[in-house]
C-alpha atoms as a PDB file:
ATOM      1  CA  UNK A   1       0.000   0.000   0.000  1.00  0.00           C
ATOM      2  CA  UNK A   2       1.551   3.382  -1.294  1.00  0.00           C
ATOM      3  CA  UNK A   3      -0.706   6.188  -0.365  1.00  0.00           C
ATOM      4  CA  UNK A   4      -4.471   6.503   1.072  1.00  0.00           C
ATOM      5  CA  UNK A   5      -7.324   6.706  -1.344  1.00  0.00           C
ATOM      6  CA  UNK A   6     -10.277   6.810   0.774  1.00  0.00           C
ATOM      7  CA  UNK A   7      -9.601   6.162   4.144  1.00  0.00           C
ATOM      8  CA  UNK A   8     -12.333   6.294   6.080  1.00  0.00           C
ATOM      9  CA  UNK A   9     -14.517   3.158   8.098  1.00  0.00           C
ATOM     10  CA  UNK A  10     -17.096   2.865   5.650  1.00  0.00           C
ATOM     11  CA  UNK A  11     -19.750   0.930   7.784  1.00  0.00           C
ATOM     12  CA  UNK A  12     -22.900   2.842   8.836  1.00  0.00           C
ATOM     13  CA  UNK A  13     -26.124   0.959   9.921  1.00  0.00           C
ATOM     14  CA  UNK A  14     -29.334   2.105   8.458  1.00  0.00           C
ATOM     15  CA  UNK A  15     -33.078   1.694   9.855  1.00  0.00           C
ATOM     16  CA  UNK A  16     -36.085   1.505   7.596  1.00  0.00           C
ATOM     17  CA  UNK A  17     -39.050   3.722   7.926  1.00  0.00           C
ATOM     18  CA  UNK A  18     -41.466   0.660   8.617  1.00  0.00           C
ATOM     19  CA  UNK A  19     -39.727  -0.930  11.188  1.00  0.00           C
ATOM     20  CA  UNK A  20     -39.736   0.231  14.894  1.00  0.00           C
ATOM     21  CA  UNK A  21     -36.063   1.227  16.706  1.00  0.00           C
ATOM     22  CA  UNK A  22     -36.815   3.035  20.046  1.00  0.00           C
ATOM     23  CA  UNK A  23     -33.495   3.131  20.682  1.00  0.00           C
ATOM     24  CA  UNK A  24     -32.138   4.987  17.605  1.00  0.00           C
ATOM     25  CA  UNK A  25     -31.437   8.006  18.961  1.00  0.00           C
ATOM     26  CA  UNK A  26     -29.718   6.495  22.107  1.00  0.00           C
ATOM     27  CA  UNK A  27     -25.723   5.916  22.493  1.00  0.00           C
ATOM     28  CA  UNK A  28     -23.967   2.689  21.777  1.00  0.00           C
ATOM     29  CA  UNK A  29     -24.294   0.004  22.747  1.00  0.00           C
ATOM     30  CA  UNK A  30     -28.666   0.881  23.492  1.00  0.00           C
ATOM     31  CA  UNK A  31     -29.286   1.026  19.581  1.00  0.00           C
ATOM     32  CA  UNK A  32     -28.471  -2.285  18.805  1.00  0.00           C
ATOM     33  CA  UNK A  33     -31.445  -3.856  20.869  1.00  0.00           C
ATOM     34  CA  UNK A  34     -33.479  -2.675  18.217  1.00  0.00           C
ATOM     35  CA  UNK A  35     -31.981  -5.420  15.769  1.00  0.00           C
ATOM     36  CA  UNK A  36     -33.226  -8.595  17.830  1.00  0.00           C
ATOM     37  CA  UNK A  37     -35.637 -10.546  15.758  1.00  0.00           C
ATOM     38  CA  UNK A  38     -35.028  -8.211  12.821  1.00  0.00           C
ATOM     39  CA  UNK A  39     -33.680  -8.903   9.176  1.00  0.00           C
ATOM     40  CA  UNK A  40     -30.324  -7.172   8.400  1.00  0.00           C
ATOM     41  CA  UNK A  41     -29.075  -6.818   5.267  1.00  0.00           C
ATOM     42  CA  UNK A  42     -25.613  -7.158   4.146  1.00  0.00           C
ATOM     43  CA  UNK A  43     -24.049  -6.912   0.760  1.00  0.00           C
ATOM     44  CA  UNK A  44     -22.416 -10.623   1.030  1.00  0.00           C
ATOM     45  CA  UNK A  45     -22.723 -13.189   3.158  1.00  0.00           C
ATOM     46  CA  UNK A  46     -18.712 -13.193   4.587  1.00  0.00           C
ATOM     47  CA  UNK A  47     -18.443  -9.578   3.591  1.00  0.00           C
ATOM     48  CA  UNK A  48     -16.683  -6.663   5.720  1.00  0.00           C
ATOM     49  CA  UNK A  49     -20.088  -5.522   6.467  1.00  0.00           C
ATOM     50  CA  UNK A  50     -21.059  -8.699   8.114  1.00  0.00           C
ATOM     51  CA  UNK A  51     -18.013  -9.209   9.726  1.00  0.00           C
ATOM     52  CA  UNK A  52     -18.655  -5.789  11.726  1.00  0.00           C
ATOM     53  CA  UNK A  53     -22.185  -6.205  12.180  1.00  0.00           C
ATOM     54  CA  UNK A  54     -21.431  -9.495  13.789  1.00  0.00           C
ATOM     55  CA  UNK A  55     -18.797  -7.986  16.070  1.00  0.00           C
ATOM     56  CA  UNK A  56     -21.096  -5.713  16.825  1.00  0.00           C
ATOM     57  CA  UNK A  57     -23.976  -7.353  17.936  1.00  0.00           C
ATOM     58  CA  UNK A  58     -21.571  -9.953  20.327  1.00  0.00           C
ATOM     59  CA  UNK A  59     -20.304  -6.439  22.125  1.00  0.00           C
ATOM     60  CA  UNK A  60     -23.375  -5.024  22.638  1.00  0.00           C
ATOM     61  CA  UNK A  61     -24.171  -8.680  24.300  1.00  0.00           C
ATOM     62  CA  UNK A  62     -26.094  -9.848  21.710  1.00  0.00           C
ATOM     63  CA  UNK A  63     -25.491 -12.938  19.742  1.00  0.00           C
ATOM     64  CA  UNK A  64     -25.873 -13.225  15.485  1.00  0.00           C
ATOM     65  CA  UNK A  65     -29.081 -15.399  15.935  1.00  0.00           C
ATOM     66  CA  UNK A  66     -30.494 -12.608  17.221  1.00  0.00           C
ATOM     67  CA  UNK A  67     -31.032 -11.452  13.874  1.00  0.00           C
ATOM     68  CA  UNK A  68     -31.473 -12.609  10.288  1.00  0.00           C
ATOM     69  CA  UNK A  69     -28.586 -11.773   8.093  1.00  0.00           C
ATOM     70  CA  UNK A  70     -29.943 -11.308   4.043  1.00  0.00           C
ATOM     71  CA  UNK A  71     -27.277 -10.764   1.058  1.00  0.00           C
ATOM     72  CA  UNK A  72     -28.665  -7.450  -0.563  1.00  0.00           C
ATOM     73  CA  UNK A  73     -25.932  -6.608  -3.047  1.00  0.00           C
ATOM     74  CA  UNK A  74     -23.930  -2.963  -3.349  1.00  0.00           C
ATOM     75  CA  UNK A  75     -25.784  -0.162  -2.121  1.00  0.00           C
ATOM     76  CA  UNK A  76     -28.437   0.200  -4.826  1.00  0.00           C
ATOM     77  CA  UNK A  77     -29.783  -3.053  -4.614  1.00  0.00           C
ATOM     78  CA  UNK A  78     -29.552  -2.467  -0.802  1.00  0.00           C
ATOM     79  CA  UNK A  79     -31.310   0.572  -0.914  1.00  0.00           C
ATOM     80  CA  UNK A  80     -34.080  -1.407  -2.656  1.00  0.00           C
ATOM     81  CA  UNK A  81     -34.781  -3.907  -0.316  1.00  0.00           C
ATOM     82  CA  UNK A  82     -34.709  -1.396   2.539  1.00  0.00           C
ATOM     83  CA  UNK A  83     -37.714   0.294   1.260  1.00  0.00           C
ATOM     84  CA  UNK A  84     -39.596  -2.323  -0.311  1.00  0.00           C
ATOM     85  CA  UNK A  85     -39.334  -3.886   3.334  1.00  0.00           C
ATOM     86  CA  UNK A  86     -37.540  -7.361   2.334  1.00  0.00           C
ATOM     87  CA  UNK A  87     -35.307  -6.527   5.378  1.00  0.00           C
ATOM     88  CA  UNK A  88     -35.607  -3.878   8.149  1.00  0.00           C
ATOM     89  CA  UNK A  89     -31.951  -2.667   8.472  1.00  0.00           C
ATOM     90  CA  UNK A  90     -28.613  -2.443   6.964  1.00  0.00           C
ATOM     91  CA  UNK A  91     -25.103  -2.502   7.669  1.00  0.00           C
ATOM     92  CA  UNK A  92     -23.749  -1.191   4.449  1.00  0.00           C
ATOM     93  CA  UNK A  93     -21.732   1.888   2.803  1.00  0.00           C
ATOM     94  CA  UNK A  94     -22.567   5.155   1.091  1.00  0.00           C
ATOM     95  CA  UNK A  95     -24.385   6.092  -0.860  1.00  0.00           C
ATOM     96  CA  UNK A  96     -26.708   4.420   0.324  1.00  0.00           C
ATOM     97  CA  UNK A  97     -26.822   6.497   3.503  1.00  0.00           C
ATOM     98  CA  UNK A  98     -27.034   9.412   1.662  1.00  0.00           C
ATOM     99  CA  UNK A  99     -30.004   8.053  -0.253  1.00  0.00           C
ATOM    100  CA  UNK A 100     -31.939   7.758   2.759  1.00  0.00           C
ATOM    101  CA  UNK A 101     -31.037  11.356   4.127  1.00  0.00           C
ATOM    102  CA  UNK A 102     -32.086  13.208   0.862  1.00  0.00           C
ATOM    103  CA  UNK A 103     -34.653  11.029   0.049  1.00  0.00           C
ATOM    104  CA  UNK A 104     -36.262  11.021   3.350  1.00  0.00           C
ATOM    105  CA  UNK A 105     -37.088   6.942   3.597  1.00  0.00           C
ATOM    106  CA  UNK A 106     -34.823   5.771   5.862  1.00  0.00           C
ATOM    107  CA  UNK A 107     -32.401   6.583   8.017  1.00  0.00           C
ATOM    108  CA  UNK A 108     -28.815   6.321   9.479  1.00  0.00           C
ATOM    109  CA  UNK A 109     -28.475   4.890  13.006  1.00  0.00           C
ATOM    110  CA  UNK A 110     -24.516   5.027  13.160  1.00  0.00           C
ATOM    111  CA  UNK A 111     -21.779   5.904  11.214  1.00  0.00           C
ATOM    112  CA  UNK A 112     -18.145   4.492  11.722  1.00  0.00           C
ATOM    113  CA  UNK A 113     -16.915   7.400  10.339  1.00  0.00           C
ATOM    114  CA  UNK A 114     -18.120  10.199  12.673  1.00  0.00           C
ATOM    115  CA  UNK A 115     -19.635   8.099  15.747  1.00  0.00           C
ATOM    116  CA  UNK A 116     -16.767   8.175  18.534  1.00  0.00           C
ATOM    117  CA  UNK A 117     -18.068   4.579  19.632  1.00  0.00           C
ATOM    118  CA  UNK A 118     -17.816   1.801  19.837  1.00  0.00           C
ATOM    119  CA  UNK A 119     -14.090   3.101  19.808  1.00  0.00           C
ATOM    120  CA  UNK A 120     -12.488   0.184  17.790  1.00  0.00           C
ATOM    121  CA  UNK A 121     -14.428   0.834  15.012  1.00  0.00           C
ATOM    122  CA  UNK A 122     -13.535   4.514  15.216  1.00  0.00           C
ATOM    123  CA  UNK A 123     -10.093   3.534  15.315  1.00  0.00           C
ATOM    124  CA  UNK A 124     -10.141   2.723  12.043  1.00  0.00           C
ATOM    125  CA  UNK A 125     -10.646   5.769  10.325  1.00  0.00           C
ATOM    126  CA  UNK A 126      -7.980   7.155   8.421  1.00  0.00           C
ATOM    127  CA  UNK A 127      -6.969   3.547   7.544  1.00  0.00           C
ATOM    128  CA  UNK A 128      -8.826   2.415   5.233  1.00  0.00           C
ATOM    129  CA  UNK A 129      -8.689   1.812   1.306  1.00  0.00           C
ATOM    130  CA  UNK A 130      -5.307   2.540  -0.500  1.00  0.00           C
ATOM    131  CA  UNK A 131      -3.191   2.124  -3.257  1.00  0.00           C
ATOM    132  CA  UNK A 132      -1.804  -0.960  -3.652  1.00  0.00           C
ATOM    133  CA  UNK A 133       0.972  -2.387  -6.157  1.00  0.00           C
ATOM    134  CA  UNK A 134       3.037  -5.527  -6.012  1.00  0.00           C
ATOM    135  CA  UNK A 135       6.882  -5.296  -4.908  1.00  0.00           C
ATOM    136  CA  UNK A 136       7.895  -6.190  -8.099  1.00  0.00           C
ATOM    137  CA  UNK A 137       6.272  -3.480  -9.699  1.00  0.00           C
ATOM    138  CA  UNK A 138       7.397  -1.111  -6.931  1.00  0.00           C
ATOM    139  CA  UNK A 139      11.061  -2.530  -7.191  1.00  0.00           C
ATOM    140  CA  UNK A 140      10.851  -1.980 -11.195  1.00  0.00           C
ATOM    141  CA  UNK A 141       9.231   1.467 -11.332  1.00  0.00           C
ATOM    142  CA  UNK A 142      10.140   3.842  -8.650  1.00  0.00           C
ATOM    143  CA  UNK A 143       9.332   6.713 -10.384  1.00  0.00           C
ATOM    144  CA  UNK A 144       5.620   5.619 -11.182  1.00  0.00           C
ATOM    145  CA  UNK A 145       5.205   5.246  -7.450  1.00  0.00           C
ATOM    146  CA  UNK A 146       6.919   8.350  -6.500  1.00  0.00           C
ATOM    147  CA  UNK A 147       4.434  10.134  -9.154  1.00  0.00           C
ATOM    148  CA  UNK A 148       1.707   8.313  -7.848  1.00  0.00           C
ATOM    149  CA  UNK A 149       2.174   8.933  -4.291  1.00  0.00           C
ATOM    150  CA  UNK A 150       2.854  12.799  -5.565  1.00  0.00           C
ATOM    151  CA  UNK A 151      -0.450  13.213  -7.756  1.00  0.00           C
ATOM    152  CA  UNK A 152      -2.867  11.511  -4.493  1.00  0.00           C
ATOM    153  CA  UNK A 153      -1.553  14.335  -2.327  1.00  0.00           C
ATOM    154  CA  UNK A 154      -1.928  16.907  -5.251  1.00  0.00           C
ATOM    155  CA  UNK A 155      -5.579  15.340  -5.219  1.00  0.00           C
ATOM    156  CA  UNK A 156      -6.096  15.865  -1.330  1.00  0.00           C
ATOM    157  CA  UNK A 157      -5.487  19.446  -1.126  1.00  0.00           C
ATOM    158  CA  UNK A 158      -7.793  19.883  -4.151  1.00  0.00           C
ATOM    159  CA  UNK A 159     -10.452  17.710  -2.565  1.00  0.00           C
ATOM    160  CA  UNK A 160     -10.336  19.169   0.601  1.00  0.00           C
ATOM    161  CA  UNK A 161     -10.106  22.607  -0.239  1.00  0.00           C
ATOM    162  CA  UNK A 162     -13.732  24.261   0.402  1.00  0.00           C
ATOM    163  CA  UNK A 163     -13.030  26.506  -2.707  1.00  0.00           C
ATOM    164  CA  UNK A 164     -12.614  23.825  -4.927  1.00  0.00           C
ATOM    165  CA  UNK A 165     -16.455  21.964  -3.703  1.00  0.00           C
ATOM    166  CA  UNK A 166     -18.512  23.030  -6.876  1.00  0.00           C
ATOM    167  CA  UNK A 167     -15.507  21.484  -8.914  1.00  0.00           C
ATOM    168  CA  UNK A 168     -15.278  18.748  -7.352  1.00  0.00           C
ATOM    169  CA  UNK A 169     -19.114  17.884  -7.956  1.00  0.00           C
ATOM    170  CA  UNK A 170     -18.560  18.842 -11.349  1.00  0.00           C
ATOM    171  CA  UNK A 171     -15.602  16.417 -12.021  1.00  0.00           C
ATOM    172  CA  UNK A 172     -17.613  13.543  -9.822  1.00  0.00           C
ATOM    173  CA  UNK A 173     -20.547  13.745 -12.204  1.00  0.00           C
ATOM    174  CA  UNK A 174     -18.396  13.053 -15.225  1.00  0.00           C
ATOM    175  CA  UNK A 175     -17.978   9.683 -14.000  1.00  0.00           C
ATOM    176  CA  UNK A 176     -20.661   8.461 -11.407  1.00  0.00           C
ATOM    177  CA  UNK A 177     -24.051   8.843 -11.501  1.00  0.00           C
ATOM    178  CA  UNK A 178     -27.200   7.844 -10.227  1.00  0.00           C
ATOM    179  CA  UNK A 179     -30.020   6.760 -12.000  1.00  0.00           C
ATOM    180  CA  UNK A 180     -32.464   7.347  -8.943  1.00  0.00           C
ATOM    181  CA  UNK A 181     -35.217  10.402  -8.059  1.00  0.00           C
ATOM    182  CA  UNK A 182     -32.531  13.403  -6.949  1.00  0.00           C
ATOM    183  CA  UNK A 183     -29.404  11.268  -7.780  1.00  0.00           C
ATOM    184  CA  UNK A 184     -27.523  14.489  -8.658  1.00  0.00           C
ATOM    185  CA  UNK A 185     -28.509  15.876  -4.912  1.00  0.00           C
ATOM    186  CA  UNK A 186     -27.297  12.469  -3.074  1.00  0.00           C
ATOM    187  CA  UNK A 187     -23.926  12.734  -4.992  1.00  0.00           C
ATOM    188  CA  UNK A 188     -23.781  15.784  -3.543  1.00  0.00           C
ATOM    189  CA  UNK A 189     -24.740  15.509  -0.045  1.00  0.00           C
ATOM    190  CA  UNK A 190     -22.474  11.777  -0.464  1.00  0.00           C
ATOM    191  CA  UNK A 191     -19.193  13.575  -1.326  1.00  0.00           C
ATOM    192  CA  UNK A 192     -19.933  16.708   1.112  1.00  0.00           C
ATOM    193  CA  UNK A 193     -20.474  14.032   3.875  1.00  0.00           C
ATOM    194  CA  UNK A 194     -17.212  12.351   2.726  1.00  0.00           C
ATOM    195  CA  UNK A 195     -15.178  15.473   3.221  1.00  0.00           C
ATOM    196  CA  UNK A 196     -16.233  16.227   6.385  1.00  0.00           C
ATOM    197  CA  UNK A 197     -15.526  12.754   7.254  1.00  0.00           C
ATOM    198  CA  UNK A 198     -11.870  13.431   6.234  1.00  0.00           C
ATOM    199  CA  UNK A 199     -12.472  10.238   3.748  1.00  0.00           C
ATOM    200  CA  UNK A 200     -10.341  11.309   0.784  1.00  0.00           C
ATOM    201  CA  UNK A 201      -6.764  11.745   2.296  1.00  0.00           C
ATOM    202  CA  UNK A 202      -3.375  10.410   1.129  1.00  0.00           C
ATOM    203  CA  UNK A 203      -1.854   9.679   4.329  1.00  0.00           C
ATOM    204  CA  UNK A 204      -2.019   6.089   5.979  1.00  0.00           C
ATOM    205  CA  UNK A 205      -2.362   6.246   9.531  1.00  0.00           C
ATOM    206  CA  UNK A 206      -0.517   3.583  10.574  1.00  0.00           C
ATOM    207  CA  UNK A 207      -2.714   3.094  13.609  1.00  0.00           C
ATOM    208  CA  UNK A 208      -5.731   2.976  12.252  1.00  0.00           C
ATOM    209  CA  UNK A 209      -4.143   0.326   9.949  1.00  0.00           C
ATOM    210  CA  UNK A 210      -3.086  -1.498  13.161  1.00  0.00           C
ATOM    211  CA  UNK A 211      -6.549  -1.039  14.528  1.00  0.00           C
ATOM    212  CA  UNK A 212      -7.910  -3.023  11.317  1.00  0.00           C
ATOM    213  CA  UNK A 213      -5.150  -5.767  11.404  1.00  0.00           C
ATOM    214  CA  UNK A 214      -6.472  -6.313  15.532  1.00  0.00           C
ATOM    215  CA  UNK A 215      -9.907  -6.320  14.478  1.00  0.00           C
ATOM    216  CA  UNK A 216      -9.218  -9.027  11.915  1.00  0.00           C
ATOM    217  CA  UNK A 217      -7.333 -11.186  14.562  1.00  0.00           C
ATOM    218  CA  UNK A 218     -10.309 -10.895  16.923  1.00  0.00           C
ATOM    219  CA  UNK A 219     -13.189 -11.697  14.573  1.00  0.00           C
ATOM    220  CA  UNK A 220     -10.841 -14.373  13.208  1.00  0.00           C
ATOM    221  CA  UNK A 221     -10.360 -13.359   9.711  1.00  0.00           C
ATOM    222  CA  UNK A 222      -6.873 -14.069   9.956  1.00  0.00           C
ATOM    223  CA  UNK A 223      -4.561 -16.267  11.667  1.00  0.00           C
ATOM    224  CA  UNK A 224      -1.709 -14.051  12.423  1.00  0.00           C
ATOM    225  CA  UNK A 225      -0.994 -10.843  11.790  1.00  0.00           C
ATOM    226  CA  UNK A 226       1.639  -9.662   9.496  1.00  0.00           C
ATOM    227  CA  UNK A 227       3.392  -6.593  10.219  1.00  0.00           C
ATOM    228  CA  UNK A 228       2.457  -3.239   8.908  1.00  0.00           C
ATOM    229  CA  UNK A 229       5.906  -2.862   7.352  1.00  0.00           C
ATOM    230  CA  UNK A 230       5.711  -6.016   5.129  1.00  0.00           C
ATOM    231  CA  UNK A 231       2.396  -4.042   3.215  1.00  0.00           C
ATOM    232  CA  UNK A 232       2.501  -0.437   4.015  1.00  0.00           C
ATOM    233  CA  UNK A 233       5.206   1.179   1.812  1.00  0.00           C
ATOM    234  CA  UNK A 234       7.738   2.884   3.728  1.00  0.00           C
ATOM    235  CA  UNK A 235       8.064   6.155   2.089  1.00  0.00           C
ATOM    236  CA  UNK A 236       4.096   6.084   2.033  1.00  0.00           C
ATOM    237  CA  UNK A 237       2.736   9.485   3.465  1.00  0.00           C
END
């Protein structure tokens, strides 16, 4: 891993507007009581998502029966059966999230991203998705990774420069789009959220990236943990 793409804990967990969660509004661990007996939707069975919803639900003393986990796809298909009530909730990604905001028909319960706890998923942030290349092609083209690691942090302090927001939008909408009521509103309010969230950064935290490898040991995803200096390229920001 070279440099940080977008680095942020993507989880959030989403409530549907037909389903009833007393304890939305209430700190962690409270909101998860809502989930017993509830379908939860996930984008693949094994996925990241279901990983941390499982972890989840075990540290708020819960167990996994508690709920019904459902494979819903990416965050489209997600969105879909959300609010044509084939589950009740979702541990998933943006934009979904933001579809329920600007749309009004569902709505975020917690977001790793911004929600302080449960800590160790917090932790995480600033850690997340990178570049990544093979040693050999590292070891055979410095200069591509030097330009590489260059252009990313070029790319942060355009992204994250409030002047440069409408541009931004602009440049996103020559490549993504949503084929949904208001999609060009939810991009909006999705990349405006990710800002704030300090999502699109080059630099690798190297504790958050710890944090990750120590959640992976715990939920048994791995074995053993390598160390961060056998992925995490050294002259990485």
């Amino acid at each position: 891993m070279v440099v940080g793409a977008a680095t942020s804990n993507p989880a959030i967990l989403i409530e549907g507007n037909h389903s009833s969660f007393p304890n939305a509004s209430k700190p962690w661990p409270q909101f998860m009581l809502d989930l017993k007996g509830k379908k939860v939707g996930v984008p693949a069975r094994g996925s990241l998502m279901e990983f941390i919803l499982a972890w989840m639900l075990t540290k708020s003393g819960m167990k996994t029966d508690d709920v019904t986990i459902v494979a819903v796809g990416g965050p489209d298909t997600a969105y879909g059966a959300l609010v044509s009530k084939q589950v009740d909730a979702l541990m998933m990604f943006d934009p979904t999230g933001s579809m329920c905001a600007v749309l009004n028909t569902c709505k975020v319960v917690w977001r790793a991203a911004t929600d302080p706890q449960p800590a160790e998923m917090y932790a995480h942030n600033s850690g997340g998705n990178g570049i990544v290349l093979t040693q050999e092609f590292i070891d055979r083209n410095p200069h591509v990774v030097d330009a590489i690691i260059s252009v990313f942090k070029e790319a942060d302090a355009f992204i994250n420069n409030p002047a440069n927001f409408e541009e931004v939008v602009q440049i996103t909408r020559k490549y993504f789009r949503l084929e949904v009521p208001r999609g060009d509103e939810i991009i909006r309010y999705s990349i405006k959220l990710a800002i704030d969230s300090k999502n699109y950064v080059a630099r690798l935290d190297r504790k958050a990236l710890q944090a990750q490898l120590d959640f992976m040991l715990e939920t048994k995803m791995v074995d053993k943990l390598p160390p961060l200096s056998s992925f995490v390229f050294a002259n990485a920001p």
